[in-house]
C-alpha atoms as a PDB file:
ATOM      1  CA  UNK A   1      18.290 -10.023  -1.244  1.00  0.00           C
ATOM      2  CA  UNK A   2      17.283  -6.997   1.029  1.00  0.00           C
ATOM      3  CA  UNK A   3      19.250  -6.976   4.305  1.00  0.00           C
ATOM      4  CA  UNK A   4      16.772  -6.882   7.228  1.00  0.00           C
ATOM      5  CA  UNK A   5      17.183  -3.510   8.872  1.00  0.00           C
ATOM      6  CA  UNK A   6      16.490  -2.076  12.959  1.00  0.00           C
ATOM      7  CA  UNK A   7      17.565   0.612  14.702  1.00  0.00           C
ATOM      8  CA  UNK A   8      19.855   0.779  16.646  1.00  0.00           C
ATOM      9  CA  UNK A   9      19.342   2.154  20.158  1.00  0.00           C
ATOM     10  CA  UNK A  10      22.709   1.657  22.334  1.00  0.00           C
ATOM     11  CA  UNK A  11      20.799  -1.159  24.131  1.00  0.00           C
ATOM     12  CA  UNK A  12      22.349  -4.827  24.621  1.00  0.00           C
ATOM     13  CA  UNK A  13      19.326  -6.405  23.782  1.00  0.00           C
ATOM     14  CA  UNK A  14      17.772  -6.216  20.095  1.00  0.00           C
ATOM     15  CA  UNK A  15      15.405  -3.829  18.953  1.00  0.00           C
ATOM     16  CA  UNK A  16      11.984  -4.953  18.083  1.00  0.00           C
ATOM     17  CA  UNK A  17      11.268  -5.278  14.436  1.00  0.00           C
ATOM     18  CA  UNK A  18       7.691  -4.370  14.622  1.00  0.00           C
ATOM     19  CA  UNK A  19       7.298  -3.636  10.682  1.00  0.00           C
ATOM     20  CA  UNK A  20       6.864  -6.509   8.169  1.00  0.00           C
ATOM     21  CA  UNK A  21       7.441  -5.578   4.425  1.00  0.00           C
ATOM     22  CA  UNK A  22       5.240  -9.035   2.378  1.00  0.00           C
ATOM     23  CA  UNK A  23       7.883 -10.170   0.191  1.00  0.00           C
ATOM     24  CA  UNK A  24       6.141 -12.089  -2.033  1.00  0.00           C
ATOM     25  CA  UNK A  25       7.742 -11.426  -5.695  1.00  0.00           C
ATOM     26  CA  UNK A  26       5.551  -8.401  -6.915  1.00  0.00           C
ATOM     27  CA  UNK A  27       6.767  -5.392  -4.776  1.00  0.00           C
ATOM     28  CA  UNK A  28       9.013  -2.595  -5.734  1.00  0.00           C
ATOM     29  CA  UNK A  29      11.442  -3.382  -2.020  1.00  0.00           C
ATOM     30  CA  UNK A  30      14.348  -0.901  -2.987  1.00  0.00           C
ATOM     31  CA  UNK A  31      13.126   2.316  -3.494  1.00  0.00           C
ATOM     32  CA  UNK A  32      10.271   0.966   0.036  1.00  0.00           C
ATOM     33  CA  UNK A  33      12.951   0.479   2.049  1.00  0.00           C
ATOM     34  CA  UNK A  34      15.028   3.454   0.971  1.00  0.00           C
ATOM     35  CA  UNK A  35      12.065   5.686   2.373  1.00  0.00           C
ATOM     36  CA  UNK A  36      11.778   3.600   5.470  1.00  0.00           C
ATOM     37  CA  UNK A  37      15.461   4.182   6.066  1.00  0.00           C
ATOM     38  CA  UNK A  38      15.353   7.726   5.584  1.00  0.00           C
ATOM     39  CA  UNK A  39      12.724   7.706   8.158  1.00  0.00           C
ATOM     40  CA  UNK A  40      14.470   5.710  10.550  1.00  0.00           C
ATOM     41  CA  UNK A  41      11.791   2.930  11.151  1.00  0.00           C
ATOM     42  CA  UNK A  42      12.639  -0.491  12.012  1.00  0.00           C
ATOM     43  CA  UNK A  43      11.584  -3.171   9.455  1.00  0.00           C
ATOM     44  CA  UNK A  44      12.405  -6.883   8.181  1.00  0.00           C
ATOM     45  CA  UNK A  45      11.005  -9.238   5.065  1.00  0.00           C
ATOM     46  CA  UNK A  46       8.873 -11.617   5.650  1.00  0.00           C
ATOM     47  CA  UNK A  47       9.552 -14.470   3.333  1.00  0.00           C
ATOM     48  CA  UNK A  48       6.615 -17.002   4.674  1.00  0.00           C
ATOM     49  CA  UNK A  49       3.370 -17.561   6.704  1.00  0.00           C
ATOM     50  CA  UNK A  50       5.754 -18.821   9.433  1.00  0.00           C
ATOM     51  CA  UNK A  51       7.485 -15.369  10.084  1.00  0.00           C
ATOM     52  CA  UNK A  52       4.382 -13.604  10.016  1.00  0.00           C
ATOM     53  CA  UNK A  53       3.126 -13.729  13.468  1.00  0.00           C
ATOM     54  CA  UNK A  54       6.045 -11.615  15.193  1.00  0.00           C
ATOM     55  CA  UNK A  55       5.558  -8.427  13.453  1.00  0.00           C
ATOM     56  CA  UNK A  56       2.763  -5.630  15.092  1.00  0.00           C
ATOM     57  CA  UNK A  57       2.383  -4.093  11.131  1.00  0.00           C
ATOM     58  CA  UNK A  58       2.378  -5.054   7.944  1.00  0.00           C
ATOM     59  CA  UNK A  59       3.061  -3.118   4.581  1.00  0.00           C
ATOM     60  CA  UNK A  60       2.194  -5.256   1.213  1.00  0.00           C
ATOM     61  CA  UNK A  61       3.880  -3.535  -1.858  1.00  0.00           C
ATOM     62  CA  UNK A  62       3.107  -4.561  -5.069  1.00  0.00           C
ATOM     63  CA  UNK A  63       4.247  -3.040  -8.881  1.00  0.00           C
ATOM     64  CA  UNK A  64       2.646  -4.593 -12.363  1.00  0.00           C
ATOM     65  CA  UNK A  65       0.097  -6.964 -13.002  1.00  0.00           C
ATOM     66  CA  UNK A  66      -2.594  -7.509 -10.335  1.00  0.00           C
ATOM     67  CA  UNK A  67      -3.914 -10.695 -11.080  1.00  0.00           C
ATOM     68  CA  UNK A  68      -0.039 -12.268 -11.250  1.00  0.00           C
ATOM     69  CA  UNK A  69       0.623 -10.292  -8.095  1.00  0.00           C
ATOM     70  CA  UNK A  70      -2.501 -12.449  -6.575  1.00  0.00           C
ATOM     71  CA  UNK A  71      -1.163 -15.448  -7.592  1.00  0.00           C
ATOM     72  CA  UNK A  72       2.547 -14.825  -6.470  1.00  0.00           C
ATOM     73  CA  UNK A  73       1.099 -13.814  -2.873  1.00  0.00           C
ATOM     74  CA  UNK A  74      -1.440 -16.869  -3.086  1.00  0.00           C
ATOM     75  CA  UNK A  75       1.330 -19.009  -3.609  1.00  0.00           C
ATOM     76  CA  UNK A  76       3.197 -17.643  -0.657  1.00  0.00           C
ATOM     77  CA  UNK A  77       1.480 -19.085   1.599  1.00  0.00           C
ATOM     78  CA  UNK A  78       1.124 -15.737   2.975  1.00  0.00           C
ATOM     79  CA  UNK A  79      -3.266 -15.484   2.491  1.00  0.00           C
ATOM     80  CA  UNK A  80      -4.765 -16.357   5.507  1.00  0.00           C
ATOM     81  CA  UNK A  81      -1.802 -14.889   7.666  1.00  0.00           C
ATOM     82  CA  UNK A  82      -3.179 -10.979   5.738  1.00  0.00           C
ATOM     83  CA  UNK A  83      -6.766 -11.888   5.653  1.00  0.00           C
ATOM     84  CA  UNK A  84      -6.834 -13.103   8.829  1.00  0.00           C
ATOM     85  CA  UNK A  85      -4.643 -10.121  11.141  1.00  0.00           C
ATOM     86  CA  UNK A  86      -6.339  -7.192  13.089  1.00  0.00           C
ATOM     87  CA  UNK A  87      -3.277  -5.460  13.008  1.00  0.00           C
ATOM     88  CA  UNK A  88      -2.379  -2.680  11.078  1.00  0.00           C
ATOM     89  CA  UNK A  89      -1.768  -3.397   6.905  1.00  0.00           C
ATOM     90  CA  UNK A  90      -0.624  -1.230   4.579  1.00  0.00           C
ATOM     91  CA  UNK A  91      -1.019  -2.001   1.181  1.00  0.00           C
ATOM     92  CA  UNK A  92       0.741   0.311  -1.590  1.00  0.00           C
ATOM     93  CA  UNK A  93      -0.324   0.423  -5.567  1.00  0.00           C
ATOM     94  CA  UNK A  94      -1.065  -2.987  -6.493  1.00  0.00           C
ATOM     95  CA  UNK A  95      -0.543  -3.860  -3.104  1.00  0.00           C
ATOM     96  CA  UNK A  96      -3.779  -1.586  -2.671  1.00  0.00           C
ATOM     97  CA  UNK A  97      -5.410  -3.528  -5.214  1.00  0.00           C
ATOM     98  CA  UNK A  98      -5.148  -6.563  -4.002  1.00  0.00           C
ATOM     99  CA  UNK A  99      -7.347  -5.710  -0.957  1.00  0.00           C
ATOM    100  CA  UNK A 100     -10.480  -5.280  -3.749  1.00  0.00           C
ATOM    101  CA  UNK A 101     -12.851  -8.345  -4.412  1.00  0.00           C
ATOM    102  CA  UNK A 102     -12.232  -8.209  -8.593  1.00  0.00           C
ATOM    103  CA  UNK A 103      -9.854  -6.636 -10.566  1.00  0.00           C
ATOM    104  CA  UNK A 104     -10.483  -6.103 -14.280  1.00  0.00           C
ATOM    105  CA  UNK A 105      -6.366  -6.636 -15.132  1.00  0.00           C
ATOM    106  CA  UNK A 106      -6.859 -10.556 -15.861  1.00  0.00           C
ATOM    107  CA  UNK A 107     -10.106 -10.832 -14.145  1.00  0.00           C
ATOM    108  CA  UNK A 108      -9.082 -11.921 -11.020  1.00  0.00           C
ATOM    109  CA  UNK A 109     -10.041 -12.296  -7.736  1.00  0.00           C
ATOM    110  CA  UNK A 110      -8.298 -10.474  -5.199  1.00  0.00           C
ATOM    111  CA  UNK A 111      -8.416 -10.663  -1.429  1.00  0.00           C
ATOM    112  CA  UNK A 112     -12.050  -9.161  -0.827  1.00  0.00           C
ATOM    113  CA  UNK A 113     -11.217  -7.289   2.136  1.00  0.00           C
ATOM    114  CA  UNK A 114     -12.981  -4.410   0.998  1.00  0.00           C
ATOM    115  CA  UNK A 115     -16.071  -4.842  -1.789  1.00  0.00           C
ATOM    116  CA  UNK A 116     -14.960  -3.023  -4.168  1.00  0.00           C
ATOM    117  CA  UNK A 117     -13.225  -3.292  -8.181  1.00  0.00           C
ATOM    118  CA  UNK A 118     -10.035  -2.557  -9.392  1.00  0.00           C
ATOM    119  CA  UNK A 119     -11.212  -0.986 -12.846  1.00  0.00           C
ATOM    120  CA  UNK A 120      -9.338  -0.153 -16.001  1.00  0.00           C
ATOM    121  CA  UNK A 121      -9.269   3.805 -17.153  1.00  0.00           C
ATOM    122  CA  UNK A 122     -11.344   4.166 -19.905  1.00  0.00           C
ATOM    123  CA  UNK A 123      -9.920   5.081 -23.664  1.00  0.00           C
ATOM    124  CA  UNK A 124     -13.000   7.527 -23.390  1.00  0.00           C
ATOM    125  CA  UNK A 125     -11.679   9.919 -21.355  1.00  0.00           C
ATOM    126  CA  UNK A 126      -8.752  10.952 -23.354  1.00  0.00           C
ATOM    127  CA  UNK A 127      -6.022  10.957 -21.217  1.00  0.00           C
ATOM    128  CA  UNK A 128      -2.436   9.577 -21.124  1.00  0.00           C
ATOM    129  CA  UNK A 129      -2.502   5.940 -19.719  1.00  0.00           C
ATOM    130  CA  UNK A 130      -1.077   5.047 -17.635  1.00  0.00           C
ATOM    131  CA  UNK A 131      -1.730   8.105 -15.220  1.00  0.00           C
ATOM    132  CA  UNK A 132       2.152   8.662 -14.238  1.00  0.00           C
ATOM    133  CA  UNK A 133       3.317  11.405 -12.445  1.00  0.00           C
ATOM    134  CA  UNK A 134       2.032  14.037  -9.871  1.00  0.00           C
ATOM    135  CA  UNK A 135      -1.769  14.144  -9.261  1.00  0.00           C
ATOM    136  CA  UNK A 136      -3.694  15.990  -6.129  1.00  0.00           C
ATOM    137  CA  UNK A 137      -4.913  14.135  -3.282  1.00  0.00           C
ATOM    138  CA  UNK A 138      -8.237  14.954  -0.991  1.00  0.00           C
ATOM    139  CA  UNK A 139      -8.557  13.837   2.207  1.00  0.00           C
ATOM    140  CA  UNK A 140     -10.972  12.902   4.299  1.00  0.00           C
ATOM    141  CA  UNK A 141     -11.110  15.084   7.334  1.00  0.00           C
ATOM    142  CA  UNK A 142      -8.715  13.270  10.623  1.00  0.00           C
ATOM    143  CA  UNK A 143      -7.823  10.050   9.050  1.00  0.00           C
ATOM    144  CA  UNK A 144      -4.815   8.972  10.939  1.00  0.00           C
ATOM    145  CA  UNK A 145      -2.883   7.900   7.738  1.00  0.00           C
ATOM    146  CA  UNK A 146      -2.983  11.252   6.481  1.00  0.00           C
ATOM    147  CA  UNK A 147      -2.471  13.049   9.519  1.00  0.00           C
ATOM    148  CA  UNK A 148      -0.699  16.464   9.142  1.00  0.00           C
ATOM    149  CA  UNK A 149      -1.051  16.019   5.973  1.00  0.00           C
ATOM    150  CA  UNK A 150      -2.401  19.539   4.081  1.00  0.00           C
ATOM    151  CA  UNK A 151      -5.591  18.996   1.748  1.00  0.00           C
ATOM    152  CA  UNK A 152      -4.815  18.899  -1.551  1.00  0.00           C
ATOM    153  CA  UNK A 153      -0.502  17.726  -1.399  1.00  0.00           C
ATOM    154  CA  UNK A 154       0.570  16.227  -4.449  1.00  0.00           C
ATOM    155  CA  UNK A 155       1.321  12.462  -4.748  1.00  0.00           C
ATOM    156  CA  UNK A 156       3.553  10.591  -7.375  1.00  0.00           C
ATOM    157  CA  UNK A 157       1.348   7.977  -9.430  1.00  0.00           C
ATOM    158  CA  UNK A 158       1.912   5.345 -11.913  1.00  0.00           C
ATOM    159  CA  UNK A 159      -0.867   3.103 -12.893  1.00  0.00           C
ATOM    160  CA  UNK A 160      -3.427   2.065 -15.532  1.00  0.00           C
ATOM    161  CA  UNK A 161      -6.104   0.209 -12.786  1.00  0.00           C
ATOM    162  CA  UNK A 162      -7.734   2.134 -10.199  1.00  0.00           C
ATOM    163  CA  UNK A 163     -10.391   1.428  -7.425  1.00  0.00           C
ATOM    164  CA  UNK A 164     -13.290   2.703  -7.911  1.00  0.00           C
ATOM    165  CA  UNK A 165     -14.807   5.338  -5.254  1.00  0.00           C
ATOM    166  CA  UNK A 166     -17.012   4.785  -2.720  1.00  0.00           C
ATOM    167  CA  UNK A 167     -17.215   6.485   0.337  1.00  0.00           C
ATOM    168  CA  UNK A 168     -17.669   3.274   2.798  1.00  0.00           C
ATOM    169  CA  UNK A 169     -13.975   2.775   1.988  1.00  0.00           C
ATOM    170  CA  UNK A 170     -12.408   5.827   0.161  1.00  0.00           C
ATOM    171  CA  UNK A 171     -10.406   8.053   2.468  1.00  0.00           C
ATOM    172  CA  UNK A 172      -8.992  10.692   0.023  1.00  0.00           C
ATOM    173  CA  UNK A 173      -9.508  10.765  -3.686  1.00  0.00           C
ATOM    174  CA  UNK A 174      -7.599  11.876  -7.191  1.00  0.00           C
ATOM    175  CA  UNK A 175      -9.596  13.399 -10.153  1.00  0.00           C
ATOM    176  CA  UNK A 176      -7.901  11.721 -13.370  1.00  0.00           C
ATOM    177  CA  UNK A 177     -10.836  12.410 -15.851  1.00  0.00           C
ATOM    178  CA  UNK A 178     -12.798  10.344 -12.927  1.00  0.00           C
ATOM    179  CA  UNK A 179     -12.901  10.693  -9.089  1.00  0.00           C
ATOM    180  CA  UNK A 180     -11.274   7.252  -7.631  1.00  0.00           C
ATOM    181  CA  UNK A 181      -9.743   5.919  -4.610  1.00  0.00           C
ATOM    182  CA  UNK A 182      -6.199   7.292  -3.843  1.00  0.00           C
ATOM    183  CA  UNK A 183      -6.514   5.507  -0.691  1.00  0.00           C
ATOM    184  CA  UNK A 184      -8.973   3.379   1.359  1.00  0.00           C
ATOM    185  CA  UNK A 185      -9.532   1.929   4.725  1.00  0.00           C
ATOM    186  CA  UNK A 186     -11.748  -0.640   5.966  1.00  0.00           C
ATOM    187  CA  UNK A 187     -10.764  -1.792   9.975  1.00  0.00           C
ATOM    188  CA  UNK A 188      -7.594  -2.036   9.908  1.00  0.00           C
ATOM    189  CA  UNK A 189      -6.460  -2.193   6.281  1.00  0.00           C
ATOM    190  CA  UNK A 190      -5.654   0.609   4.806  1.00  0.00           C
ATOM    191  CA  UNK A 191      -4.168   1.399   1.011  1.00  0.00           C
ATOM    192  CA  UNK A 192      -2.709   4.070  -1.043  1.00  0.00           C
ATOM    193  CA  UNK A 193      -2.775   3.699  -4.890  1.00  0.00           C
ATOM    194  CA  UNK A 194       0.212   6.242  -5.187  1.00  0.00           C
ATOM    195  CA  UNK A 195       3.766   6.018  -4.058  1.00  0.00           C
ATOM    196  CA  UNK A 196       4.874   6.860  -0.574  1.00  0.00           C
ATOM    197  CA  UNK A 197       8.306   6.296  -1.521  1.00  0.00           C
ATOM    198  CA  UNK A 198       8.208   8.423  -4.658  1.00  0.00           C
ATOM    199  CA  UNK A 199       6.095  11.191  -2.989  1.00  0.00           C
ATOM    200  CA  UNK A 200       9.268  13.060  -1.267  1.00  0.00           C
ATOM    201  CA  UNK A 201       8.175  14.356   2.418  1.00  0.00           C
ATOM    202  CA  UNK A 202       4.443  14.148   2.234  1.00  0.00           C
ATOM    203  CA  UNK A 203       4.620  10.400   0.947  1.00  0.00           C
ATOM    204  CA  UNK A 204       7.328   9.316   3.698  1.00  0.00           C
ATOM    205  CA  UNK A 205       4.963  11.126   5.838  1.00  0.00           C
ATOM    206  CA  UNK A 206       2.426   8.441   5.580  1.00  0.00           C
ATOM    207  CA  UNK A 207       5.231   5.779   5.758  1.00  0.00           C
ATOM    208  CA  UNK A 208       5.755   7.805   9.643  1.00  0.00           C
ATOM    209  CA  UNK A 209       2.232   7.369  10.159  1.00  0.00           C
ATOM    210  CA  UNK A 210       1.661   4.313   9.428  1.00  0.00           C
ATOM    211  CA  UNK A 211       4.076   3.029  11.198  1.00  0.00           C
ATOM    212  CA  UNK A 212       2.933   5.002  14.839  1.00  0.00           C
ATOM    213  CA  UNK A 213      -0.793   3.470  14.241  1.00  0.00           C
END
């Protein structure tokens, strides 16, 4: 069980806990909140549709198999609480994923927040698969997320899915023998297919900026 953690300001009363890490069975949590606690920003689990309401953000992590991940976050209860928020969400790796219509990892159907597919690399390209390790990211110009971010800072990726790009939703890209996502927005859902928490300073960076959207 991760311990639900705040900061502490010297007040008497209790600190808001205005971040809301999904904890629905699928997410890498450790390493998350490690990165979250280095940065000093207030979070708790939410465990069920209940708790949901009483958090301003929302990050939705997610390791392995996309189409189990669905049905572990399906079976939550936790569906219409993501689908239905206008507040900031935050979706990392298969967390990402999840916010696609299709994915091609147990053709499933995902969330559809964004129309889009999670595809599979293609043998053809002969290259390692999964892509693991540290890849380039581009982008696009003033994009809150990636805000002081330089052009072109390395990012720590494991993964053998990837969305496809299109620019309607694509906010910076990796070339891995094809351009795709590295991250997407549409409103206010926003993803990154590498890891924050594995990306040292630039990845707990976004973590920062996420959580002062």
């Amino acid at each position: 069980m991760v311990e639900n953690k705040s900061i502490d300001t010297g007040s008497a009363s209790t600190t808001p806990k205005l971040l809301g890490i999904v904890n629905y069975g699928a997410g890498n949590i450790f390493s998350l909140t490690a990165a979250l606690d280095r940065q000093g920003i207030a979070y708790e689990m939410i465990n069920s549709p209940e708790e949901f309401d009483k958090y301003e953000r929302y990050i939705i992590p997610g390791v392995g198999h996309a189409g189990a991940a669905m049905q572990k976050l399906a079976e939550s209860g936790m569906v219409p609480k993501i689908k239905g928020t206008s507040k900031p969400v935050l979706g990392i790796c298969v967390g990402m994923q999840l916010m696609t219509e299709f994915s091609e990892e147990g053709n499933a159907e995902l969330l559809g927040i964004a129309s889009v597919k999670t595809c599979h690399f293609s043998e053809n390209l002969k290259l390692k698969i999964p892509h693991t390790g540290w890849n380039k990211v581009n982008a696009v110009p003033d994009n809150e997320l990636f805000k002081d971010i330089k052009p072109g800072t390395y990012f720590y990726y494991v993964h053998s899915y990837f969305i496809e790009f299109n620019p309607t939703f694509t906010i910076a890209s990796t070339d891995y023998g094809i351009k795709f996502s590295a991250a997407l927005q549409k409103n206010n859902f926003y993803g990154v297919q590498f890891h924050p928490e594995k990306s040292g300073e630039a990845g707990e960076k976004i973590l920062k900026n996420f959580s002062e959207l």
